[in-house]
N, C-alpha and C. Protein backbone atom coordinates (compact mmCIF):
# COMPACT_ATOMS: atom_id res chain seq x y z
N UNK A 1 0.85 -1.18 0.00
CA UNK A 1 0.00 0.00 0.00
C UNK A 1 0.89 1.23 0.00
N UNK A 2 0.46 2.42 -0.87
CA UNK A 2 1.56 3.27 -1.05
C UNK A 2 0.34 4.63 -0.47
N UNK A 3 0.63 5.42 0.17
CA UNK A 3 0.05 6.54 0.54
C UNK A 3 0.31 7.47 -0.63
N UNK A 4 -0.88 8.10 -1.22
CA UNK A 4 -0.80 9.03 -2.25
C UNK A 4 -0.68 10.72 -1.18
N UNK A 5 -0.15 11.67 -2.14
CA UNK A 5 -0.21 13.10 -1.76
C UNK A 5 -1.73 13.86 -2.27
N UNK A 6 -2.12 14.32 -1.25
CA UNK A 6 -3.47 14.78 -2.01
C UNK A 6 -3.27 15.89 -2.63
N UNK A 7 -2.44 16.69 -2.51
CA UNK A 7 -2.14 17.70 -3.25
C UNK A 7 -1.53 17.83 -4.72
N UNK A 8 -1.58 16.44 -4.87
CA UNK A 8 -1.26 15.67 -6.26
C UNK A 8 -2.09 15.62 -6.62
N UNK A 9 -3.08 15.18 -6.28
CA UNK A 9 -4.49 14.36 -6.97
C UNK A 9 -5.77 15.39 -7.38
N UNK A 10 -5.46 15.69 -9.15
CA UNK A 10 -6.76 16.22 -9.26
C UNK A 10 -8.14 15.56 -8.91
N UNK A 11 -8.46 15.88 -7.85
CA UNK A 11 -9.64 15.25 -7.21
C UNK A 11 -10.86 15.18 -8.10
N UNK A 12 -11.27 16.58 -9.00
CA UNK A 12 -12.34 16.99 -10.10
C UNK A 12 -12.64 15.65 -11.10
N UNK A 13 -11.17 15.46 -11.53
CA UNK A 13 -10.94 14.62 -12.51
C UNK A 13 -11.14 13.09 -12.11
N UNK A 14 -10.61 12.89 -10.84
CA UNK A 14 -10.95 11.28 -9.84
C UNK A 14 -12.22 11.14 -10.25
N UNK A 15 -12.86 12.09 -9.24
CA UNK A 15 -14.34 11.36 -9.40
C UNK A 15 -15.40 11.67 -10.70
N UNK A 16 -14.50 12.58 -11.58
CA UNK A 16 -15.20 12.32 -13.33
C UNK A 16 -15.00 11.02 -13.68
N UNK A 17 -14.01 10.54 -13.17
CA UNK A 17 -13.70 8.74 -13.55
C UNK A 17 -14.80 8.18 -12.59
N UNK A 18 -14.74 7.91 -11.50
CA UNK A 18 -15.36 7.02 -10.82
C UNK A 18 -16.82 7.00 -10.15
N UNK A 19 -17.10 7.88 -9.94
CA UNK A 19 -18.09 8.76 -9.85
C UNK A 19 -19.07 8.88 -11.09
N UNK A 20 -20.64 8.10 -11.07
CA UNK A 20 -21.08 8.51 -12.39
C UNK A 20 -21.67 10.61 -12.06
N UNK A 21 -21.57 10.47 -13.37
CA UNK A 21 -21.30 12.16 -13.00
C UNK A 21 -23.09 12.94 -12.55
N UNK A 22 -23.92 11.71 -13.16
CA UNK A 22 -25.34 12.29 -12.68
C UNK A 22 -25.59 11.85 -11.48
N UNK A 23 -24.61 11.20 -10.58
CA UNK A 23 -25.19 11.14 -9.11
C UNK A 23 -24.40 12.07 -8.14
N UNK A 24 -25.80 12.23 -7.45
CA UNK A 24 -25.27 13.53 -6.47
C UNK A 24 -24.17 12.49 -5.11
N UNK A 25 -23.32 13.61 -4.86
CA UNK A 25 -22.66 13.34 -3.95
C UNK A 25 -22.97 13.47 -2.43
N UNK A 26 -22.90 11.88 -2.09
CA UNK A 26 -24.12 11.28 -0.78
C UNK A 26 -23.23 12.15 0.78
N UNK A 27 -21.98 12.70 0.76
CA UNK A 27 -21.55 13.32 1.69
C UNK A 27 -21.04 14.56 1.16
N UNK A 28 -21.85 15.78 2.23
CA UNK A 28 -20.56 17.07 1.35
C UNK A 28 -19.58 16.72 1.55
N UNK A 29 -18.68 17.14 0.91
CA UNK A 29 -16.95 17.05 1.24
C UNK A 29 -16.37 16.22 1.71
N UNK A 30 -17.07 14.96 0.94
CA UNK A 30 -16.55 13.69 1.27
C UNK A 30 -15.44 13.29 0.02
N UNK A 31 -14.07 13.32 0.37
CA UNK A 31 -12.99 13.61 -0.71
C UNK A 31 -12.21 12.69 -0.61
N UNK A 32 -11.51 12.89 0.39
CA UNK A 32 -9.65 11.99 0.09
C UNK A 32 -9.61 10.79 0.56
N UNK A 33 -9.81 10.20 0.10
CA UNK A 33 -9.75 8.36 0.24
C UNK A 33 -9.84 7.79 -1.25
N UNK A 34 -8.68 6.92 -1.34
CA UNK A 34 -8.58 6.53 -2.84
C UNK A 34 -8.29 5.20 -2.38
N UNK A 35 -8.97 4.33 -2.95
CA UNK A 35 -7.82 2.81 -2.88
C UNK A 35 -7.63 2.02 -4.40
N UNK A 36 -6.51 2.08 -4.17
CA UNK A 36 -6.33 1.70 -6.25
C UNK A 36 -6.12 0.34 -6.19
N UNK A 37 -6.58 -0.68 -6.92
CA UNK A 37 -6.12 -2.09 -6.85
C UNK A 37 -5.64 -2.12 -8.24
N UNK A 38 -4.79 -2.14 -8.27
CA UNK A 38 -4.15 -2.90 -9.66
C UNK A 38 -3.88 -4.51 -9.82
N UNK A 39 -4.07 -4.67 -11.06
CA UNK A 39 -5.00 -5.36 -11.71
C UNK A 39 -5.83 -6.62 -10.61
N UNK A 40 -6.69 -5.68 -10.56
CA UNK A 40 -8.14 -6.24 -9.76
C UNK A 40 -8.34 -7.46 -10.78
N UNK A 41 -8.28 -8.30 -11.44
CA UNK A 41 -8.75 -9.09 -12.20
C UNK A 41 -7.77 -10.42 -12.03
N UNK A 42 -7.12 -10.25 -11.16
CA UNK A 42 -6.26 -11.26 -11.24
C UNK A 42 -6.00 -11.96 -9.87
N UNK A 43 -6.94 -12.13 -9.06
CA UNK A 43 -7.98 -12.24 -8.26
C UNK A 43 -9.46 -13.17 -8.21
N UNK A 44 -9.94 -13.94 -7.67
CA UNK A 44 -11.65 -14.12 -7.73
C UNK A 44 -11.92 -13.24 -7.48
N UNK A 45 -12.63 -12.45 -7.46
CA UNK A 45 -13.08 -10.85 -7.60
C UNK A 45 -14.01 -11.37 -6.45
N UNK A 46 -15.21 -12.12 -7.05
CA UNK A 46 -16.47 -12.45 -5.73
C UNK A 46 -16.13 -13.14 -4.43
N UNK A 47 -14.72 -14.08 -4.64
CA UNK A 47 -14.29 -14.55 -3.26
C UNK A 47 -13.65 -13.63 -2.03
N UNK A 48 -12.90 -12.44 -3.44
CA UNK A 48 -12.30 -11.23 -2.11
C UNK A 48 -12.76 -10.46 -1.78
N UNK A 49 -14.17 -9.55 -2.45
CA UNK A 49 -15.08 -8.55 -2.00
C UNK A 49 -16.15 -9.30 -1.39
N UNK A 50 -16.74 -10.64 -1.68
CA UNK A 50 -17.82 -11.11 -1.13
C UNK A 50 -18.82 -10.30 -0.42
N UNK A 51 -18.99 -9.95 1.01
CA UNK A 51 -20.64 -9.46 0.84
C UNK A 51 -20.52 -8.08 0.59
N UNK A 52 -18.92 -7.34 0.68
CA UNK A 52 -18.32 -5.73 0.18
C UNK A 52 -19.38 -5.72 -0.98
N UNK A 53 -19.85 -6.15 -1.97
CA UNK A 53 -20.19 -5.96 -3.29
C UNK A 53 -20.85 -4.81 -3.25
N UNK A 54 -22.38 -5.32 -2.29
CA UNK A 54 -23.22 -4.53 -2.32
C UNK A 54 -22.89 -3.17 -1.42
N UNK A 55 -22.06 -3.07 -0.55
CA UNK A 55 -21.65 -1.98 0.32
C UNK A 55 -21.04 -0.75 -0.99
N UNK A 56 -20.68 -1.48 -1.67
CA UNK A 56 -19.64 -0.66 -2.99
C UNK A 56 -20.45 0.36 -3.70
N UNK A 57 -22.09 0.40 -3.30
CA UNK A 57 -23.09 1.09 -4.05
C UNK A 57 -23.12 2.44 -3.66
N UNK A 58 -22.80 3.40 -4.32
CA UNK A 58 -23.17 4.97 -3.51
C UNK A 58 -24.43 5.02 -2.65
N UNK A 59 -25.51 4.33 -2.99
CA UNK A 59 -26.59 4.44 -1.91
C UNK A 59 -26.30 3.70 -0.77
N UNK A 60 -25.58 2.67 -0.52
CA UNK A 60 -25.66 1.56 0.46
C UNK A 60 -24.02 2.05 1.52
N UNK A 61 -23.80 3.54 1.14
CA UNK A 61 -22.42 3.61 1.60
C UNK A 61 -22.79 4.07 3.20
N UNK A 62 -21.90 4.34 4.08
CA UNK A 62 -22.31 4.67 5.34
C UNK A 62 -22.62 6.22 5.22
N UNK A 63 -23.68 6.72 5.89
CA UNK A 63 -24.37 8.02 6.07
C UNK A 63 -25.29 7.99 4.48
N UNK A 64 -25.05 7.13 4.21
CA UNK A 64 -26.56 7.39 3.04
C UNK A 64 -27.75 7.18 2.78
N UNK A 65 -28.61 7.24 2.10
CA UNK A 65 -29.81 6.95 2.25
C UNK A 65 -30.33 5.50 2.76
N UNK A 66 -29.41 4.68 1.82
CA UNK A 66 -29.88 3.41 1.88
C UNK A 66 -28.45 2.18 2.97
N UNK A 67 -28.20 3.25 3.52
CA UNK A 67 -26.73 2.47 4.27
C UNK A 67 -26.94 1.19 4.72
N UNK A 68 -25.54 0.62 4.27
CA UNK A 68 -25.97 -0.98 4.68
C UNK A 68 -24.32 -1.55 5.53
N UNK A 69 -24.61 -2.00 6.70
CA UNK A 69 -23.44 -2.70 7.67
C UNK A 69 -24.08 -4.26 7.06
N UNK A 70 -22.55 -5.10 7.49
CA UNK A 70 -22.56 -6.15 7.29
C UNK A 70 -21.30 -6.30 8.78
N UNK A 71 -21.98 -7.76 9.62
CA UNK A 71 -21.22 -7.98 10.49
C UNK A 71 -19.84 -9.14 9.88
N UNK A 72 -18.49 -9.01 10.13
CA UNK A 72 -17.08 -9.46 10.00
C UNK A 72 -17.78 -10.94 10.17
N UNK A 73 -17.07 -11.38 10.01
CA UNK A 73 -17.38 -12.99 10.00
C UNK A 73 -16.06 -13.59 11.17
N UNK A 74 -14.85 -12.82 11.27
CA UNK A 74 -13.68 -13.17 12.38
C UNK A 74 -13.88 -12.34 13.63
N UNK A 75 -13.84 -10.88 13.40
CA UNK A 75 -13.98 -9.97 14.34
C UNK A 75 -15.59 -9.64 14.97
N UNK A 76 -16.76 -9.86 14.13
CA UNK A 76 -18.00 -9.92 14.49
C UNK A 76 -18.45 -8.20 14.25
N UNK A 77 -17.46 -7.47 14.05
CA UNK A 77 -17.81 -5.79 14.11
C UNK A 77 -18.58 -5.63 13.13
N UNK A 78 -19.37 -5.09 13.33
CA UNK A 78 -20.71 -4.23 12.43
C UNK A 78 -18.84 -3.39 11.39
N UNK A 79 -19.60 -3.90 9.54
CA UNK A 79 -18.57 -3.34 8.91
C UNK A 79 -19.39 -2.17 7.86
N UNK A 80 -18.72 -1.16 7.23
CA UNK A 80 -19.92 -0.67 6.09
C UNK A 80 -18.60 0.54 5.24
N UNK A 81 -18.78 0.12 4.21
CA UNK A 81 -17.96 1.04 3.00
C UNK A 81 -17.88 3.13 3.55
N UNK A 82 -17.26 3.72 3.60
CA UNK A 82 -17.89 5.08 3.95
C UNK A 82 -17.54 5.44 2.54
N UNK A 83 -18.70 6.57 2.88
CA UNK A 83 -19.31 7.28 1.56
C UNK A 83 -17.96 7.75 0.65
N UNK A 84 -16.46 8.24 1.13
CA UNK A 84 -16.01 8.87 0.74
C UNK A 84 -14.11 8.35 0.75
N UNK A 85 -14.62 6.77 0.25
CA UNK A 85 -13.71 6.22 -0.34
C UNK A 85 -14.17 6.11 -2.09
N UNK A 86 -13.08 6.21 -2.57
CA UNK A 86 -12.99 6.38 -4.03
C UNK A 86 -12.01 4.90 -4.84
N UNK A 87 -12.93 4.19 -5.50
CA UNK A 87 -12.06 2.87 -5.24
C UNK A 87 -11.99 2.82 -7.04
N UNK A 88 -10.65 2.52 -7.07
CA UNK A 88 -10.12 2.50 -8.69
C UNK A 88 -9.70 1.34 -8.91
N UNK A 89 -9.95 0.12 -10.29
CA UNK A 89 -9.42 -1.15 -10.31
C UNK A 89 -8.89 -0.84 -12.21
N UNK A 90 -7.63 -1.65 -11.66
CA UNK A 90 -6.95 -1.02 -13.07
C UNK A 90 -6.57 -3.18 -13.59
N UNK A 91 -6.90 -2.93 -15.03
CA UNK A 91 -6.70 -4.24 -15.39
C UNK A 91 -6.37 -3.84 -16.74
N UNK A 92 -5.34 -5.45 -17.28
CA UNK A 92 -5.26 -5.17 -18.71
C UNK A 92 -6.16 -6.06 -19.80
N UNK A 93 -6.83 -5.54 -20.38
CA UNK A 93 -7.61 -6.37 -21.13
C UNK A 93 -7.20 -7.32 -22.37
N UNK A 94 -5.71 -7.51 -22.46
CA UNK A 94 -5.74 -8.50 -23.15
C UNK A 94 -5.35 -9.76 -22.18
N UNK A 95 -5.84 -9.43 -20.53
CA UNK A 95 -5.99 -10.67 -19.59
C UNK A 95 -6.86 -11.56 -19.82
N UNK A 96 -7.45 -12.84 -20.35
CA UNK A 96 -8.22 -13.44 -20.68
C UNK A 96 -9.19 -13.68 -19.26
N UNK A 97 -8.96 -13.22 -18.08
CA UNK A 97 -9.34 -13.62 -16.83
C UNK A 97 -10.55 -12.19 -16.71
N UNK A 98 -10.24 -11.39 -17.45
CA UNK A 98 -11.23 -9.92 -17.74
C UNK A 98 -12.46 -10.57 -18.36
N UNK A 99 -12.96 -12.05 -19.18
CA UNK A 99 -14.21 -12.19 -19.33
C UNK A 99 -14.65 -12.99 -18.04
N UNK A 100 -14.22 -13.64 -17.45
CA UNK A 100 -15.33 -14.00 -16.61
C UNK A 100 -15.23 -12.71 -14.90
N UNK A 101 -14.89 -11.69 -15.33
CA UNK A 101 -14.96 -10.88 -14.37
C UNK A 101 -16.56 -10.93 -13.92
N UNK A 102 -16.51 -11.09 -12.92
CA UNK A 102 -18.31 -11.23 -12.37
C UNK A 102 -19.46 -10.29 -12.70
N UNK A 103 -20.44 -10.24 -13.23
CA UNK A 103 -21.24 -9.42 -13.49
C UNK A 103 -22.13 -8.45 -12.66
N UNK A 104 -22.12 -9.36 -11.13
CA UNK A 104 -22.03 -7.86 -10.00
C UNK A 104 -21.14 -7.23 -9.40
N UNK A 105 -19.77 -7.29 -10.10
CA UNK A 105 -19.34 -6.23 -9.85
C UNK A 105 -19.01 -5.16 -10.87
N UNK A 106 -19.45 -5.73 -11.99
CA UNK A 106 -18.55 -4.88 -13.04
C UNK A 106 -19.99 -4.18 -13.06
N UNK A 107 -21.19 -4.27 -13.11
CA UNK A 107 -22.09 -2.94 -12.50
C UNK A 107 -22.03 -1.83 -12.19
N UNK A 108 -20.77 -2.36 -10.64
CA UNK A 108 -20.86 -1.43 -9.40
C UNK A 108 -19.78 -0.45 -9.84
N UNK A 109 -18.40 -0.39 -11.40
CA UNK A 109 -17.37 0.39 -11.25
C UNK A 109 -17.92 0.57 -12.76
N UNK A 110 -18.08 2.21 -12.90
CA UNK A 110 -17.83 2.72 -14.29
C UNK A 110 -15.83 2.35 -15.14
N UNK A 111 -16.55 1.37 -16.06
CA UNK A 111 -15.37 1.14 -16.72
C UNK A 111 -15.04 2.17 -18.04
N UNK A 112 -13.66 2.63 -17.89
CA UNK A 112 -12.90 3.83 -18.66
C UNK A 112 -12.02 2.93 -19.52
N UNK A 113 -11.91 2.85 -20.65
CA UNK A 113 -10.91 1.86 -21.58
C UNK A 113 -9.98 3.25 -21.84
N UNK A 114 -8.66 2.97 -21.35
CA UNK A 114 -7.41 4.28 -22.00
C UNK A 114 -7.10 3.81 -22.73
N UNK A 115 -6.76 4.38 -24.08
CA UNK A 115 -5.76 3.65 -25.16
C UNK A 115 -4.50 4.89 -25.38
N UNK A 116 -3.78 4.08 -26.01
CA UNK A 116 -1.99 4.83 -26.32
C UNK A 116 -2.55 6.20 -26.91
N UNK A 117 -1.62 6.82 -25.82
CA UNK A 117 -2.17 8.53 -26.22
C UNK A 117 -0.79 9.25 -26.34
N UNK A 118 -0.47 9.69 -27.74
CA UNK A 118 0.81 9.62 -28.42
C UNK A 118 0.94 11.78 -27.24
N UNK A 119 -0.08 12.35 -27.34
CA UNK A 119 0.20 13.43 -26.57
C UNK A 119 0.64 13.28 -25.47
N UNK A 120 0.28 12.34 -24.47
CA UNK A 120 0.90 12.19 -23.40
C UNK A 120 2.69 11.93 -23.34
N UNK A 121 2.83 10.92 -24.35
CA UNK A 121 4.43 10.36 -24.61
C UNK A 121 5.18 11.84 -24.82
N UNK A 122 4.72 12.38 -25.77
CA UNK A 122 5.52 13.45 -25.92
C UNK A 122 5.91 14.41 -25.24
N UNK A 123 4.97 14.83 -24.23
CA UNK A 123 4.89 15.52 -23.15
C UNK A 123 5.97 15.17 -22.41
N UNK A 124 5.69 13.91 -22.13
CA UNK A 124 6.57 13.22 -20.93
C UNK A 124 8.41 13.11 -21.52
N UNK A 125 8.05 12.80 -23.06
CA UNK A 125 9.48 12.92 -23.57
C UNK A 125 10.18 14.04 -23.76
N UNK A 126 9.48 15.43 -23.67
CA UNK A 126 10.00 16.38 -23.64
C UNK A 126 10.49 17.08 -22.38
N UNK A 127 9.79 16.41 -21.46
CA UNK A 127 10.71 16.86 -20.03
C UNK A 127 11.56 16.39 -19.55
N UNK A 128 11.70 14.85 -20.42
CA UNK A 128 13.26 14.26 -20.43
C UNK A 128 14.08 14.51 -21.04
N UNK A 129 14.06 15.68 -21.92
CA UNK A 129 15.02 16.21 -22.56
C UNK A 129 15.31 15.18 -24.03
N UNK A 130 13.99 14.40 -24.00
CA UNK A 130 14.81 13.80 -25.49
C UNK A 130 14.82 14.58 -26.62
N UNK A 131 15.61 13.67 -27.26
CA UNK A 131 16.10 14.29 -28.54
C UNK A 131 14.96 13.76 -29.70
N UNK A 132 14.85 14.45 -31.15
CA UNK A 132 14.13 13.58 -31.69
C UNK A 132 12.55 12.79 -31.56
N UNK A 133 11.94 13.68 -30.85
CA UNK A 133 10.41 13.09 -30.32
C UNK A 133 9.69 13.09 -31.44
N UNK A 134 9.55 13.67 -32.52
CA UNK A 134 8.35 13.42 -33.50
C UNK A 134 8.65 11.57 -34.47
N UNK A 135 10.02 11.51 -34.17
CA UNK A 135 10.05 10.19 -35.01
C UNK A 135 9.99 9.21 -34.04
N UNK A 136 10.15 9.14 -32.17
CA UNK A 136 9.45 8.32 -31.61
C UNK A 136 8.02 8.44 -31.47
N UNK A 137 7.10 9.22 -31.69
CA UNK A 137 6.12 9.40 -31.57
C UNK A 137 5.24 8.82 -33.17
N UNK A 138 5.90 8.75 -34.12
CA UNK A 138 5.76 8.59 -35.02
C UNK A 138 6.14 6.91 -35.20
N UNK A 139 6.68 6.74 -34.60
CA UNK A 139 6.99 5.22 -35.03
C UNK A 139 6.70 4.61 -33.51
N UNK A 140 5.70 4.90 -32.40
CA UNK A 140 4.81 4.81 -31.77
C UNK A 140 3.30 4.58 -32.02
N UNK A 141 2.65 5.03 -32.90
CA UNK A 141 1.61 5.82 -34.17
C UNK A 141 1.64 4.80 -35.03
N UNK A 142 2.92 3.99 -35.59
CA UNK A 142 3.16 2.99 -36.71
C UNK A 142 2.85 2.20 -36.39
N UNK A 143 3.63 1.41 -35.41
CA UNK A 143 3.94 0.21 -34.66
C UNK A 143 1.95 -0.05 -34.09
N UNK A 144 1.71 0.68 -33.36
CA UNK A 144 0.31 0.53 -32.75
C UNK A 144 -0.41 0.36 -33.99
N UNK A 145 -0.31 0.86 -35.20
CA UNK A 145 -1.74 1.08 -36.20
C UNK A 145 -1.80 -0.34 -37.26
N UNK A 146 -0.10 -0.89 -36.79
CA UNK A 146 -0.05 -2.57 -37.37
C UNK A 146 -0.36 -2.92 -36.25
N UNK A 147 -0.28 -3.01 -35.21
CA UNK A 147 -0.84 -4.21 -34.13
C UNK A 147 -1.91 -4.34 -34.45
N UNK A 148 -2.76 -3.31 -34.26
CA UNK A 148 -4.62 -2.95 -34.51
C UNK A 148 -4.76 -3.61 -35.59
N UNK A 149 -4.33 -3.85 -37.48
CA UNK A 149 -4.48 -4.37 -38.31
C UNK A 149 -4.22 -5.48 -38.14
N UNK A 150 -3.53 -6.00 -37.36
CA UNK A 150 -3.14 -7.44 -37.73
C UNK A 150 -4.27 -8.53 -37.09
N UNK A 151 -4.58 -9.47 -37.96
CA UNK A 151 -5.94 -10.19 -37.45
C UNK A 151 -5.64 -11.29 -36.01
N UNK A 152 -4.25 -11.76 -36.12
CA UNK A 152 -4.07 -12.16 -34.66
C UNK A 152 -3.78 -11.38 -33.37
N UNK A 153 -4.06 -10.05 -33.84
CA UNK A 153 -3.43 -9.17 -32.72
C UNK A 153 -5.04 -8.90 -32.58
N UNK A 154 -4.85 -7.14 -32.38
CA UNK A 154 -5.62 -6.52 -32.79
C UNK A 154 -5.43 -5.42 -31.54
N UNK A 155 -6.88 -4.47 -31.52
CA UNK A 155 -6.37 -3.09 -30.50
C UNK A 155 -5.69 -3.47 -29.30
N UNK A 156 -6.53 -4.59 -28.62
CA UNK A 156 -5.86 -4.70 -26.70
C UNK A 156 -4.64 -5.15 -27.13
N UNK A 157 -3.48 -5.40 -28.03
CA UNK A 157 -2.27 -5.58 -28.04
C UNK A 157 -1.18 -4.44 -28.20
N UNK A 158 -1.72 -3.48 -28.10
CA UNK A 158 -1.34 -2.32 -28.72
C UNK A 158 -0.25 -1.72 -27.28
N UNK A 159 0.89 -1.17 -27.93
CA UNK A 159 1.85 -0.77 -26.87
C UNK A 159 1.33 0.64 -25.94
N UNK A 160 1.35 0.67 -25.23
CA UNK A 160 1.14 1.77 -24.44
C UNK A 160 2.09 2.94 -24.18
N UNK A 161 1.41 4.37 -23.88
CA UNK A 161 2.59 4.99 -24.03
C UNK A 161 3.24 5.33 -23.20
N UNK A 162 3.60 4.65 -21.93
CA UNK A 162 4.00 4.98 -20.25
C UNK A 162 5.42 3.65 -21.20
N UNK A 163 4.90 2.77 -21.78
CA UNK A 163 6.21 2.04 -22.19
C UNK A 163 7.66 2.31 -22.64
N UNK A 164 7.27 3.77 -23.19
CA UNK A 164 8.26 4.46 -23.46
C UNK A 164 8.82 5.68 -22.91
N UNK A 165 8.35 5.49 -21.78
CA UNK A 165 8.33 6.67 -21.09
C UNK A 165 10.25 7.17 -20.51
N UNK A 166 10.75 6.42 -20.29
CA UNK A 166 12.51 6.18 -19.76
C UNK A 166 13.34 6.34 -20.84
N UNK A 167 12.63 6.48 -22.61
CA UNK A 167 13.47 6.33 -23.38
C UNK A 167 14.38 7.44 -23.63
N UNK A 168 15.91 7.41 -23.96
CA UNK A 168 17.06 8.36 -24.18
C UNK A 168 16.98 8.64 -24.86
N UNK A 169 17.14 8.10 -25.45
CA UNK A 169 17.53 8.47 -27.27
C UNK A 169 17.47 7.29 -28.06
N UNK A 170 17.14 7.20 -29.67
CA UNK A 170 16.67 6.62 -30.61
C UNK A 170 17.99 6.55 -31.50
């Protein structure tokens, strides 16, 4: 578990991700709590959240309308999600373990598909001082637009652009 800086975290932008954006927010100023699981899918999903599922609902969170405790099964304590945890599950979809992801939970998390975003690389390559960024960016752009064509590949094979993120020089 890594403690994030909140003064890092565009918060606006968090809960444009996770947060569907037409539901009202069940606590004022209920903000800084993030828990990121990476790659949540690699996991039984229903064996490790088990009766969490339904707690995971903005209505069923603690102080909400429809709040719901569930007692521990070791410790016996009355347990219940609070309103103002923000829970992010990051997976890669050419994991074959992403189709039988359970169907109550994938409900409960608005799923965001990112794909290779050649603006970001460049950005990032320009504060590393590289040299030459339009022809890695360009043969970033290549490489991805044959993966996508090719009939044994196709988009989820596609390189990402954090992959190149360390590169020196070409």
């Amino acid at each position: 578990a890594y403690r994030l800086d909140p003064d890092r975290i565009d918060w606006d932008a968090l809960e444009a991700g996770v947060i569907d954006p037409n539901a009202e927010r069940p606590v004022a100023g209920a903000r800084p709590h993030v828990l990121i699981i990476d790659e949540i899918n690699r996991a039984n999903i229903s064996k490790v959240f088990g009766e969490l599922i339904t707690l995971l609902e903005v209505d069923k969170r603690l102080g909400c309308e429809n709040e719901v405790r569930v007692r521990l099964p070791y410790s016996g304590t009355s347990f219940g999600v609070p309103a103002n945890l923000h829970i992010i599950g990051t997976m890669n979809t050419i994991d074959r373990s992403v189709e039988s992801f359970d169907f109550a939970l994938r409900r409960r998390f608005q799923w965001i598909k990112h794909e290779p975003n050649e603006d970001v690389l460049r950005e990032v390559l320009m504060k590393n001082d590289m040299n030459d960024i339009e022809n890695v960016v360009h043969g970033f752009n290549n490489l991805n637009k044959k993966i996508k064509e090719d009939s044994n590949l196709g988009e989820d094979y596609q390189i990402g652009h954090t992959y190149l993120f360390d590169i020196k020089k070409i």
